[in-house]
Protein backbone atom coordinates (compact mmCIF):
# COMPACT_ATOMS: atom_id res chain seq x y z
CA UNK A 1 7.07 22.43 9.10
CA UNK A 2 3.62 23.51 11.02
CA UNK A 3 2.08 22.83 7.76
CA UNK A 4 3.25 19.39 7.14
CA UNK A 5 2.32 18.59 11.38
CA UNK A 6 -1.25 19.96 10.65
CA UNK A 7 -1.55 17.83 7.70
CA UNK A 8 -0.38 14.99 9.41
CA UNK A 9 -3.11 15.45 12.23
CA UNK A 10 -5.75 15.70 9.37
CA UNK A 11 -4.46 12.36 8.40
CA UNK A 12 -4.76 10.65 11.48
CA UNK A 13 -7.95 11.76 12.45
CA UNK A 14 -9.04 10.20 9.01
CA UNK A 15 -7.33 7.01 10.08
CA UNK A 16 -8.98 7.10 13.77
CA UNK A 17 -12.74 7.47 12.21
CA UNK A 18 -11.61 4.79 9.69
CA UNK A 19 -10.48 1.98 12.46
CA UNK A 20 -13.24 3.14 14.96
CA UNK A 21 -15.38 2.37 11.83
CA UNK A 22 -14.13 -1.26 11.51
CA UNK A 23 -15.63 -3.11 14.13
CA UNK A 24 -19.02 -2.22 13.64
CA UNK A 25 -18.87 -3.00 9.56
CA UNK A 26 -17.88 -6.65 11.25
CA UNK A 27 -21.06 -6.79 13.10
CA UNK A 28 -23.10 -5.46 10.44
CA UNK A 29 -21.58 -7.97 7.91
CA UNK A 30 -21.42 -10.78 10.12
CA UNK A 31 -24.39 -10.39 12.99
CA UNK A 32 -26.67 -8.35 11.27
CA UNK A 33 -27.53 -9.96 7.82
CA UNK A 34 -28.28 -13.53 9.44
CA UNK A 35 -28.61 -15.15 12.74
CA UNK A 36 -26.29 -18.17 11.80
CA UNK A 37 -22.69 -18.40 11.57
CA UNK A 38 -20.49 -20.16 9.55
CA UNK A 39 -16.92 -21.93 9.49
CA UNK A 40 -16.21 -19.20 6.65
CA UNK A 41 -17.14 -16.37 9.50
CA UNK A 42 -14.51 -17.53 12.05
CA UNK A 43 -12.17 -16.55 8.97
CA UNK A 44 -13.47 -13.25 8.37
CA UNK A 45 -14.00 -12.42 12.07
CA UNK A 46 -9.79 -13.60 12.35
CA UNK A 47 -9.40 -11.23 9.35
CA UNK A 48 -11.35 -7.95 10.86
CA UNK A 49 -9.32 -8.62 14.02
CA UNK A 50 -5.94 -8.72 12.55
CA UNK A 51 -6.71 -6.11 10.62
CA UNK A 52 -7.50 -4.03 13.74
CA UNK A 53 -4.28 -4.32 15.63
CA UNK A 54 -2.48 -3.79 12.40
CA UNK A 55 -4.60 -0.82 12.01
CA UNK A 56 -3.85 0.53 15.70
CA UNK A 57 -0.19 -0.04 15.42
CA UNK A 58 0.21 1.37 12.01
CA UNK A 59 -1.27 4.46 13.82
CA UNK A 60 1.10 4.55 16.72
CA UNK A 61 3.93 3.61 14.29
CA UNK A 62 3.04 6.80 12.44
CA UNK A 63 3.25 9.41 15.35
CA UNK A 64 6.55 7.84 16.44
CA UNK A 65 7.49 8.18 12.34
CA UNK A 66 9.15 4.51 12.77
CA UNK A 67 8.30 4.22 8.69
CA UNK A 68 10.13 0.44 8.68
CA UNK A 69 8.38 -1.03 10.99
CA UNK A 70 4.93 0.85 9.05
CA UNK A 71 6.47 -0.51 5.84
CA UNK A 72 6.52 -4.32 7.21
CA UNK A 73 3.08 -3.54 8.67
CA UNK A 74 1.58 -2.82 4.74
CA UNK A 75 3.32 -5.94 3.99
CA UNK A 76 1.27 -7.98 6.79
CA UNK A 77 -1.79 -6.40 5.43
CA UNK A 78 -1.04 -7.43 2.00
CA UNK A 79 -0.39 -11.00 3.10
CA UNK A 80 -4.45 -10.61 4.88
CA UNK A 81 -6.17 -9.64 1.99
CA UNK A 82 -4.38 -11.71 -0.18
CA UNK A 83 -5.09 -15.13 1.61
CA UNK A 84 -8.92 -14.04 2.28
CA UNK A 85 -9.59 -13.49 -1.11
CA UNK A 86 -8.13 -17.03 -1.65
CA UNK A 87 -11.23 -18.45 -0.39
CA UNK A 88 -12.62 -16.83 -3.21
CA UNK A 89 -10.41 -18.60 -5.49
CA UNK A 90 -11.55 -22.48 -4.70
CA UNK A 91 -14.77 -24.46 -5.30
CA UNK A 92 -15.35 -25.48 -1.60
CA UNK A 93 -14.35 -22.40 1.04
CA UNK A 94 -15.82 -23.52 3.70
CA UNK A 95 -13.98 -26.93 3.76
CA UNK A 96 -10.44 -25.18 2.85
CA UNK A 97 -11.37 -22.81 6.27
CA UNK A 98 -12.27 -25.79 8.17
CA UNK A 99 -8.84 -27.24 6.93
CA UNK A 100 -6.92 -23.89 7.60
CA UNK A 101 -9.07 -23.83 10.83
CA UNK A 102 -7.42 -27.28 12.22
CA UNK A 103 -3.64 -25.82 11.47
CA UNK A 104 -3.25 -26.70 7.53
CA UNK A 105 -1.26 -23.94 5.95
CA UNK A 106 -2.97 -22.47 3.07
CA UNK A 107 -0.32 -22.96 0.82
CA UNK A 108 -1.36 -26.99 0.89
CA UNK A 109 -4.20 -25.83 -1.29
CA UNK A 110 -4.89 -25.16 -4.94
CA UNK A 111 -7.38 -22.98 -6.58
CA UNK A 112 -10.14 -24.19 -9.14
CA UNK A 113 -7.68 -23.27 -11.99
CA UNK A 114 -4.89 -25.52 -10.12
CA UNK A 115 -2.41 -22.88 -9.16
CA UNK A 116 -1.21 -23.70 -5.17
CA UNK A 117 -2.38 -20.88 -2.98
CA UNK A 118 0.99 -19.75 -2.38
CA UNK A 119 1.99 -15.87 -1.76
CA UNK A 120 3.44 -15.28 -5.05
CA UNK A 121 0.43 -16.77 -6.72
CA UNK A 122 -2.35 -14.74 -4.64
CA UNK A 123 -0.04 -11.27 -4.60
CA UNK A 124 -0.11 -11.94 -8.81
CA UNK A 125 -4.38 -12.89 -8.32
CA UNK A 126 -4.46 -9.97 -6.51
CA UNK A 127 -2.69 -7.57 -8.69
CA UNK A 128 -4.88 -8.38 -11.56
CA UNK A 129 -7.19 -6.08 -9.96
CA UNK A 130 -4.98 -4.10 -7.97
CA UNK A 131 -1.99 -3.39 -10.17
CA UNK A 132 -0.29 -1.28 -7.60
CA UNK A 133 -0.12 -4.62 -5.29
CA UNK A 134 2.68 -6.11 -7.25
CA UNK A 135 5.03 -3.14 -6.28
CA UNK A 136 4.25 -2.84 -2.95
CA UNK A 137 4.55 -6.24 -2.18
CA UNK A 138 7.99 -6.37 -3.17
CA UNK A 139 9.05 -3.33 -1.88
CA UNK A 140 7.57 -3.84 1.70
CA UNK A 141 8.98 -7.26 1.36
CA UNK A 142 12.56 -6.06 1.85
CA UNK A 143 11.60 -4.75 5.39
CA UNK A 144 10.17 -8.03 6.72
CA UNK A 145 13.20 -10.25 5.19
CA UNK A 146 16.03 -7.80 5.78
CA UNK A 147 17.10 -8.26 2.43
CA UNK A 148 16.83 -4.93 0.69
CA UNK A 149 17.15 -1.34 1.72
């Protein structure tokens, strides 16, 4: 059992550099590169933050070994990713963040190939280069709905 508690500390150190790593990629990205900022930069800033707290509570959810609420936390990361690569997926991001920006949901929007940007759709986008997505998806699924497992 010592072996498996050591292992686990290795891991979470791992996971503290990574996060403690995060919020200076964001200002390198975003502050660094240019001195402007852009509609399309609120998105990504909204992103990097999400992805922060998700990040710190996945890490306290892992000490305390509470594994649903982890697996429903994977899920809320999936559901991230997936809709800010969707800006990747129309002709005019900036005007679908401006849009998003003013309270449209996302899935009021197609893609340039004229598929709605709805969860199913940008999990299966997704997948296409990230097989393991489709899997995961589903099965983190049934902890957010309460529908499986």
């Amino acid at each position: 059992m010592l072996i498996k508690q050591d292992n686990l500390n290795i891991e979470l150190v791992k996971l503290d550099r990574l996060i403690s790593g995060l919020p200076e990629l964001g200002r390198k990205t975003l502050i660094d590169s240019r001195a402007d900022m852009y509609v399309l930069d609120l998105i990504m800033i909204a992103a990097l933050k999400r992805t922060l707290s998700l990040a710190r509570g996945f890490q306290a959810l892992v000490v305390s070994k509470n594994m649903t609420c982890i697996r429903a936390m994977i899920r809320m990361q999936l559901d991230t990713i997936s809709r800010l690569l969707a800006y990747t997926y129309v002709s005019e991001p900036s005007e679908l963040a401006k849009e998003v920006i003013s309270g449209v949901p996302l899935n009021k929007f197609k893609c340039r190939d004229g598929h709605k940007l709805q969860d199913r759709y940008l999990i299966e986008k997704m997948a296409k280069q990230y097989p393991w997505v489709t899997e995961v998806y589903k099965y983190t699924s049934g902890y957010v709905h309460f529908s499986e497992k």
